[in-house]
C-alpha atoms as a PDB file:
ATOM      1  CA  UNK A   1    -260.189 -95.505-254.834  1.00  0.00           C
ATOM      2  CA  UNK A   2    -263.453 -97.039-255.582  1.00  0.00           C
ATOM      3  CA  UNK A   3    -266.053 -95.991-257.815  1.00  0.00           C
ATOM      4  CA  UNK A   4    -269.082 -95.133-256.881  1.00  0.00           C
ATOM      5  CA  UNK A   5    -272.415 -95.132-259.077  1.00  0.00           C
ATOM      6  CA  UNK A   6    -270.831 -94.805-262.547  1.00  0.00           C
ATOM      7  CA  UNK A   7    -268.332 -91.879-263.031  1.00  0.00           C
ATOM      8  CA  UNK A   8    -267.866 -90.558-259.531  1.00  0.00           C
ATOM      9  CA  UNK A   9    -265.041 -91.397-257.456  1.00  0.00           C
ATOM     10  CA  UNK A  10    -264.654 -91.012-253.285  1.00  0.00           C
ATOM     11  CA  UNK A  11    -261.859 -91.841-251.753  1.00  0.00           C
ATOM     12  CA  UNK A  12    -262.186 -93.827-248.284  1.00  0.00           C
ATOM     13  CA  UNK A  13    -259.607 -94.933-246.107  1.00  0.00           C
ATOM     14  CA  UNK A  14    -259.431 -97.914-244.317  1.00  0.00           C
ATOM     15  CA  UNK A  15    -260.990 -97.220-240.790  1.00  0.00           C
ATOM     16  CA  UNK A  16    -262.873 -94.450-241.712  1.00  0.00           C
ATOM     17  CA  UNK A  17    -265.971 -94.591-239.996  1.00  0.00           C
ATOM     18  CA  UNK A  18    -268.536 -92.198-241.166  1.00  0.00           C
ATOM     19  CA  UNK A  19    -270.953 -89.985-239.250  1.00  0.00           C
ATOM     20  CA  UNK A  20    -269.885 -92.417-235.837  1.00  0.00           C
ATOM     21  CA  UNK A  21    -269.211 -89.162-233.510  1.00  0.00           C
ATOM     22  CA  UNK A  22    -270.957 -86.173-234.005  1.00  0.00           C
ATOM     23  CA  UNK A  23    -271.675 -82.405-232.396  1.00  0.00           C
ATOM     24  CA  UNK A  24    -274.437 -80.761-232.738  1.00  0.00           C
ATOM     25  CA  UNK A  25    -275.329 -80.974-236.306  1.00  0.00           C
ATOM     26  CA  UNK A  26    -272.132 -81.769-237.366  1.00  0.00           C
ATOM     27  CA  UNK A  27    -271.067 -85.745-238.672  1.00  0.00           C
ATOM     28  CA  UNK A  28    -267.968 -86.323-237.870  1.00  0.00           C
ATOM     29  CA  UNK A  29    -265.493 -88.922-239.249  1.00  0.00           C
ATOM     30  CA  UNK A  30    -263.677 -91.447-236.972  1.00  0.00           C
ATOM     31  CA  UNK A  31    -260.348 -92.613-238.673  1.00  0.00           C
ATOM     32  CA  UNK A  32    -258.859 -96.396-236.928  1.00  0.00           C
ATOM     33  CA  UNK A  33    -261.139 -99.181-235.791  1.00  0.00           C
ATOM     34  CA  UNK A  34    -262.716 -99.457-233.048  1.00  0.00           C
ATOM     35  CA  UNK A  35    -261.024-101.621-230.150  1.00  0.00           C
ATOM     36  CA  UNK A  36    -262.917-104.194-228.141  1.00  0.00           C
ATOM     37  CA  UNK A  37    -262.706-105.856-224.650  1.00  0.00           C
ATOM     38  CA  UNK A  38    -260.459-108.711-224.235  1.00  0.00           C
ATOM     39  CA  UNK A  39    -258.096-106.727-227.156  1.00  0.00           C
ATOM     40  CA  UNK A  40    -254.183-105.924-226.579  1.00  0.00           C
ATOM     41  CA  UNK A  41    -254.238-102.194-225.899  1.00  0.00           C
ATOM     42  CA  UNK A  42    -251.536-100.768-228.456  1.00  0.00           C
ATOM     43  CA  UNK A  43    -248.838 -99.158-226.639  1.00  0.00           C
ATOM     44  CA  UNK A  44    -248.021 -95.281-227.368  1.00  0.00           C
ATOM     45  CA  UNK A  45    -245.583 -92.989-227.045  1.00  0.00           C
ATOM     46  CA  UNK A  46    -247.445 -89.476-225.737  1.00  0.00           C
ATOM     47  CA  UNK A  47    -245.668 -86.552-224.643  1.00  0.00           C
ATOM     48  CA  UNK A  48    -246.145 -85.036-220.704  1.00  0.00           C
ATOM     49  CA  UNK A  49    -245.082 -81.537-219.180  1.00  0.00           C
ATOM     50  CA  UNK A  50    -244.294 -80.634-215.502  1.00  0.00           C
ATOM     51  CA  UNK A  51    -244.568 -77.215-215.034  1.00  0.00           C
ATOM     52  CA  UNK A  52    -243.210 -77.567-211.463  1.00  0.00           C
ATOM     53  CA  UNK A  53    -240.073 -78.593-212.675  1.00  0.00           C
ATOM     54  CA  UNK A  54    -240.312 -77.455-216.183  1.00  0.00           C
ATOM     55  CA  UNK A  55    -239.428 -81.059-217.922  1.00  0.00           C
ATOM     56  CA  UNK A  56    -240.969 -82.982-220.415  1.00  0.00           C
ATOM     57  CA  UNK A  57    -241.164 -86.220-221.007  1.00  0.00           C
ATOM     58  CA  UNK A  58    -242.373 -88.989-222.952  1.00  0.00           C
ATOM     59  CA  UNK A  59    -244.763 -91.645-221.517  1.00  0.00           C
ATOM     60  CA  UNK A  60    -245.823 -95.038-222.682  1.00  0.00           C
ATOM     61  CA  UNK A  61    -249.249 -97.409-221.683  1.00  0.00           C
ATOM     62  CA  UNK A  62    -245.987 -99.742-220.834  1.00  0.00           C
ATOM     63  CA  UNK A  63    -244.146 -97.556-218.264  1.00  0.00           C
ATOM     64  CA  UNK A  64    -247.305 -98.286-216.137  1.00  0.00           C
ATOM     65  CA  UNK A  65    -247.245-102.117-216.858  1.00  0.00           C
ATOM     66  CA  UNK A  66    -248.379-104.031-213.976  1.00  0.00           C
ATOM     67  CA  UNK A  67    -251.533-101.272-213.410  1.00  0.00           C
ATOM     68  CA  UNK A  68    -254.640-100.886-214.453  1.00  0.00           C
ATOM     69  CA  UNK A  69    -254.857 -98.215-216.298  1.00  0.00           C
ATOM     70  CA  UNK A  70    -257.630 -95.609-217.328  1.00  0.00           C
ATOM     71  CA  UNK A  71    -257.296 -93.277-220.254  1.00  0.00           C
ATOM     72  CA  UNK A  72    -259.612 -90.656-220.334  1.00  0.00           C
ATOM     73  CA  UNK A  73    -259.553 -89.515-224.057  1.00  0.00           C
ATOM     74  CA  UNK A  74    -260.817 -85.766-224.817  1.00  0.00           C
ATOM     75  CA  UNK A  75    -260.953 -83.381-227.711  1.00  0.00           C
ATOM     76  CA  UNK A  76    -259.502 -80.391-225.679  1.00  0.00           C
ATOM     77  CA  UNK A  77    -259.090 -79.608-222.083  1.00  0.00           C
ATOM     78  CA  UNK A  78    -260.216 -75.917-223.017  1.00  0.00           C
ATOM     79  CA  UNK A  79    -263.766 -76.940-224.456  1.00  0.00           C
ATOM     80  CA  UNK A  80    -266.907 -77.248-221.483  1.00  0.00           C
ATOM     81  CA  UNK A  81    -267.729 -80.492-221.828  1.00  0.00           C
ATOM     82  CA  UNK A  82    -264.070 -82.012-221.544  1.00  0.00           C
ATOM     83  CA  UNK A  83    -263.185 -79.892-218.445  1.00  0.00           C
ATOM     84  CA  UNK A  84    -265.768 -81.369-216.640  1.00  0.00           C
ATOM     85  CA  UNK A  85    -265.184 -84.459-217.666  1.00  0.00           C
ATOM     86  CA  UNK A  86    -261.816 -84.680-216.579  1.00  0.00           C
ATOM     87  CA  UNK A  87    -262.495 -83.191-213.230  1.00  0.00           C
ATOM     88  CA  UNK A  88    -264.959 -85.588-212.546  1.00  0.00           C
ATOM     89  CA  UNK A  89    -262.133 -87.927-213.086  1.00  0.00           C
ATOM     90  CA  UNK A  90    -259.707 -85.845-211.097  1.00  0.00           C
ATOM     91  CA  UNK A  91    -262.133 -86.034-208.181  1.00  0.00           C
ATOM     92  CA  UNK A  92    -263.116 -89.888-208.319  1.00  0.00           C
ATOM     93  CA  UNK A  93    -258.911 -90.467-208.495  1.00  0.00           C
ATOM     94  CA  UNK A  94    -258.886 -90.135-204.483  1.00  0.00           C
ATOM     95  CA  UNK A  95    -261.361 -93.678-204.535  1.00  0.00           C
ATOM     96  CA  UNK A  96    -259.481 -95.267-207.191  1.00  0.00           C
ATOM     97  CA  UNK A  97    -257.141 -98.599-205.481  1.00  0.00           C
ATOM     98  CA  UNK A  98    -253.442 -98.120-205.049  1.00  0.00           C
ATOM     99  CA  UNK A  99    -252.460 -99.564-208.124  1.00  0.00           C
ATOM    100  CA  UNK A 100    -254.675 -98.018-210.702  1.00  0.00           C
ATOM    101  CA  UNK A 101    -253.357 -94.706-212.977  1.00  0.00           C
ATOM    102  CA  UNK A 102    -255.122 -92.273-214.391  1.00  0.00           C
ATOM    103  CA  UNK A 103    -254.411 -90.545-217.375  1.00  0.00           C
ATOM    104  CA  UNK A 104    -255.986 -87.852-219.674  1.00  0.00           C
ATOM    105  CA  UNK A 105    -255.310 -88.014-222.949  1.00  0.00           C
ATOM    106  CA  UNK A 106    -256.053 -84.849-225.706  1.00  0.00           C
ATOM    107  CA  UNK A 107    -253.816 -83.168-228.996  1.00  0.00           C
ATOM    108  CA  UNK A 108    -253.601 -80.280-226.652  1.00  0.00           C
ATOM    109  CA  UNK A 109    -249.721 -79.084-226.258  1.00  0.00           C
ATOM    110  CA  UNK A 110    -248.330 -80.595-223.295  1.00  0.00           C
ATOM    111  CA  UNK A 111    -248.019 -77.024-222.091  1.00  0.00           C
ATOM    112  CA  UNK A 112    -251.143 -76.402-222.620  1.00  0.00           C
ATOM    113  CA  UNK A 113    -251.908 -79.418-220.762  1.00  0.00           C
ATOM    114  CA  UNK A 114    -249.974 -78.496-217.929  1.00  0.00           C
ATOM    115  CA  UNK A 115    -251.293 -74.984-217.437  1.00  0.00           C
ATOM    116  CA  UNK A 116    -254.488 -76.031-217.357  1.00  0.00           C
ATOM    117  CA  UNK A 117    -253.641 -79.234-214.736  1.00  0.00           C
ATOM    118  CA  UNK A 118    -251.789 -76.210-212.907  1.00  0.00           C
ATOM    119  CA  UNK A 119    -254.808 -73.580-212.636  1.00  0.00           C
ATOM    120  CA  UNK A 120    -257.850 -76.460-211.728  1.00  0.00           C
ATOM    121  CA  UNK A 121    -255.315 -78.365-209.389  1.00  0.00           C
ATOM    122  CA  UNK A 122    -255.297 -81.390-210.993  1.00  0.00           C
ATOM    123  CA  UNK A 123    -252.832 -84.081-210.215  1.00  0.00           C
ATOM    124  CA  UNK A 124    -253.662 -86.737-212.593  1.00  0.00           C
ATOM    125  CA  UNK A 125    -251.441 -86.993-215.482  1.00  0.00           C
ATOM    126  CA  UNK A 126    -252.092 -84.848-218.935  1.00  0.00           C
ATOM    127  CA  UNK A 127    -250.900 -86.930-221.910  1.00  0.00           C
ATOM    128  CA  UNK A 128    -250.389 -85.093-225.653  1.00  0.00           C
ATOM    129  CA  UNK A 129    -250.680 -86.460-228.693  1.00  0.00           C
ATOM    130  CA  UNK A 130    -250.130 -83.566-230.740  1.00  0.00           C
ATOM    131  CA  UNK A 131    -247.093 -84.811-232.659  1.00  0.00           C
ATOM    132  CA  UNK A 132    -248.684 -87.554-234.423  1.00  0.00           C
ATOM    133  CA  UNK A 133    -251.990 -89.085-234.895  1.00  0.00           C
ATOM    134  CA  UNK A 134    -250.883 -92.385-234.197  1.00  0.00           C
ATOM    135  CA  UNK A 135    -252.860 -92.766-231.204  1.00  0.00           C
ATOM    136  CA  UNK A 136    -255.801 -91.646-232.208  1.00  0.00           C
ATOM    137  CA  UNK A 137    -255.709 -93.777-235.362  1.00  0.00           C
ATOM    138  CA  UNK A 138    -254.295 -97.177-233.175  1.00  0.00           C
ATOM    139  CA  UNK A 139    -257.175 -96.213-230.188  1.00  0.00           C
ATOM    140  CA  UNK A 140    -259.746 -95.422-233.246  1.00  0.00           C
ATOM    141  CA  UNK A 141    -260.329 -92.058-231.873  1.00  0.00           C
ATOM    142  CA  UNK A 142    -258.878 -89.743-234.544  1.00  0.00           C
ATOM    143  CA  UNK A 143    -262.013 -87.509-235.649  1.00  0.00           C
ATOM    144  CA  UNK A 144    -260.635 -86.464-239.409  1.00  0.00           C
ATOM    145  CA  UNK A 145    -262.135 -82.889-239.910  1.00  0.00           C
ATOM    146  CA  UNK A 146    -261.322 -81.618-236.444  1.00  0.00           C
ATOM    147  CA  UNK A 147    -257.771 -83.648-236.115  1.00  0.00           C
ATOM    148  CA  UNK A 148    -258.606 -83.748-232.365  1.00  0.00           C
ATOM    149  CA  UNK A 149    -259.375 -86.988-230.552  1.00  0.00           C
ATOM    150  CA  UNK A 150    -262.740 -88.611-230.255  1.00  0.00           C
ATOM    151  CA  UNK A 151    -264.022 -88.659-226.448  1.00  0.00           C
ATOM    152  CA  UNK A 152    -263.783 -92.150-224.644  1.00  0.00           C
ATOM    153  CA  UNK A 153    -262.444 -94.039-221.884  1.00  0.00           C
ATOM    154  CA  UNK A 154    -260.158 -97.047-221.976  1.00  0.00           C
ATOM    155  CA  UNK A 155    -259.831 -99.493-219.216  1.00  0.00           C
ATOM    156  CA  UNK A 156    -256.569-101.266-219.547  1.00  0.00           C
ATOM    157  CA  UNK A 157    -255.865-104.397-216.834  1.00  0.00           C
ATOM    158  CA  UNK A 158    -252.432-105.425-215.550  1.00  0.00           C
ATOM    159  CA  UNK A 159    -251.931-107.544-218.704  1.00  0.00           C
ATOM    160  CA  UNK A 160    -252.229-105.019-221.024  1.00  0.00           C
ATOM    161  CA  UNK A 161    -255.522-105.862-222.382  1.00  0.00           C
ATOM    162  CA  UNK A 162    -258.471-103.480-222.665  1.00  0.00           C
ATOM    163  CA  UNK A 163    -261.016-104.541-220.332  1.00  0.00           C
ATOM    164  CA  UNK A 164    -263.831-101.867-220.740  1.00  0.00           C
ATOM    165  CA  UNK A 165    -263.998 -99.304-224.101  1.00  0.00           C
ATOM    166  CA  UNK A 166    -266.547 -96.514-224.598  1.00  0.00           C
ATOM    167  CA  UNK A 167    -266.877 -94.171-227.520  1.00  0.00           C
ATOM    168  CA  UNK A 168    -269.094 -91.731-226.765  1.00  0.00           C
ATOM    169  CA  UNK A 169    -271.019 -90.566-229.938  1.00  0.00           C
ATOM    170  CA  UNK A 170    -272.330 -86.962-229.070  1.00  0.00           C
ATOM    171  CA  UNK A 171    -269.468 -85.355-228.761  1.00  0.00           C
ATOM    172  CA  UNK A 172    -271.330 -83.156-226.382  1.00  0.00           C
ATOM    173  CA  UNK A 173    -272.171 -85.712-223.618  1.00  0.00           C
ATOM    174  CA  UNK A 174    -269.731 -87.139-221.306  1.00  0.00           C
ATOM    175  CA  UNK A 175    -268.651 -90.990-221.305  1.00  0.00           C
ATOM    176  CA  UNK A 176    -271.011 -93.336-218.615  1.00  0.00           C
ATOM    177  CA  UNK A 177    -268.460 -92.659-215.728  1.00  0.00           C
ATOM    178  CA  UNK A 178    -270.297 -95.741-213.893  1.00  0.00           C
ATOM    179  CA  UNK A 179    -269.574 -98.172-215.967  1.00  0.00           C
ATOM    180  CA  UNK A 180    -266.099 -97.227-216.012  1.00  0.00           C
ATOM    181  CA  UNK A 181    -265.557 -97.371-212.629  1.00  0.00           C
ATOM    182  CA  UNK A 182    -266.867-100.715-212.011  1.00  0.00           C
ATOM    183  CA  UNK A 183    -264.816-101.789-215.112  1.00  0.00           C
ATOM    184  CA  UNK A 184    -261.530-100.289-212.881  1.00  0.00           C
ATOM    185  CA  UNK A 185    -262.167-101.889-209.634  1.00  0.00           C
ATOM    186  CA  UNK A 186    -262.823-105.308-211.242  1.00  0.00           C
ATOM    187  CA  UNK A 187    -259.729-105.153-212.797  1.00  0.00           C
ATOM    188  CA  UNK A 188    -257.951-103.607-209.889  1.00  0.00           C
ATOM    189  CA  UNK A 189    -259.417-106.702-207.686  1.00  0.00           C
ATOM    190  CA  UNK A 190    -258.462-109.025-209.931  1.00  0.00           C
END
């Protein structure tokens, strides 16, 4: 605790950053700092559903070592702006090189997940981080009044090191799917 101007006391976490991400008129805080380029990208432990076969699973950033990797990071893949988002992903997959993976990341069940890969035909991987706000706090994503994720995109090389990181402020507005993309196939070329 600090104090503040005399008597009153507020209580602020480390990482909290305040007012960052926003909707509408809403502030909104961001809990976990923010990572940069050139940064080791903080492994996780998310959870995955296959509806096909009716397994889950868990997945790590390291079970994909060796690949770039993109994580597309949502609030929920049943608000607008997030659906569209990730099936613009979903669609630019098919140009994506060989050895680049794709992953969407949200506090959405992993069921939840999956029906919704399952009814828009999606075939990128659905990643949940429902059971603890570990990612969102290592990623510095968490958004503390809605306990959802923050939207962004992380580009991840071979090496494990983020090579391109966007947190998109407006919580209404998509992340610059350019830049991204020319973040992925420079690390997929080199």
């Amino acid at each position: 605790m600090r104090t503040l101007q005399g008597r009153r006391k507020e209580q602020v976490s480390i990482g909290e950053r305040i007012g960052e991400a926003f909707e509408l008129d809403e502030r909104l805080t961001v809990i976990g700092n923010k990572l940069q380029p050139g940064d080791a990208a903080p492994d996780f432990i998310l959870d995955s559903f296959d509806s096909e076969d009716a397994t889950a699973q868990s997945v790590r950033l390291t079970d994909s070592k060796g690949m770039v990797r993109v994580l597309n990071v949502v609030n929920s893949l049943d608000t607008p702006v997030c659906h569209v988002e990730t099936l613009h992903r979903e669609k630019a997959l098919g140009e994506l090189p060989s050895n680049v993976r794709l992953h969407t990341i949200s506090m959405d069940l992993p069921f939840v997940q999956a029906r919704w890969r399952a009814g828009q035909k999606v075939t990128h991987q659905a990643l949940s981080a429902h059971r603890s706000e570990q990612f969102g706090q290592e990623y510095g994503v968490l958004l503390k009044e809605w306990r959802l994720l923050r939207r962004a995109v992380f580009v991840v090389d071979h090496g494990g090191r983020i090579v391109h990181a966007e947190y998109v402020a407006d919580q209404m507005q998509e992340p610059d799917h350019i830049a991204a993309n020319k973040a992925v196939g420079q690390a997929a070329a080199g």
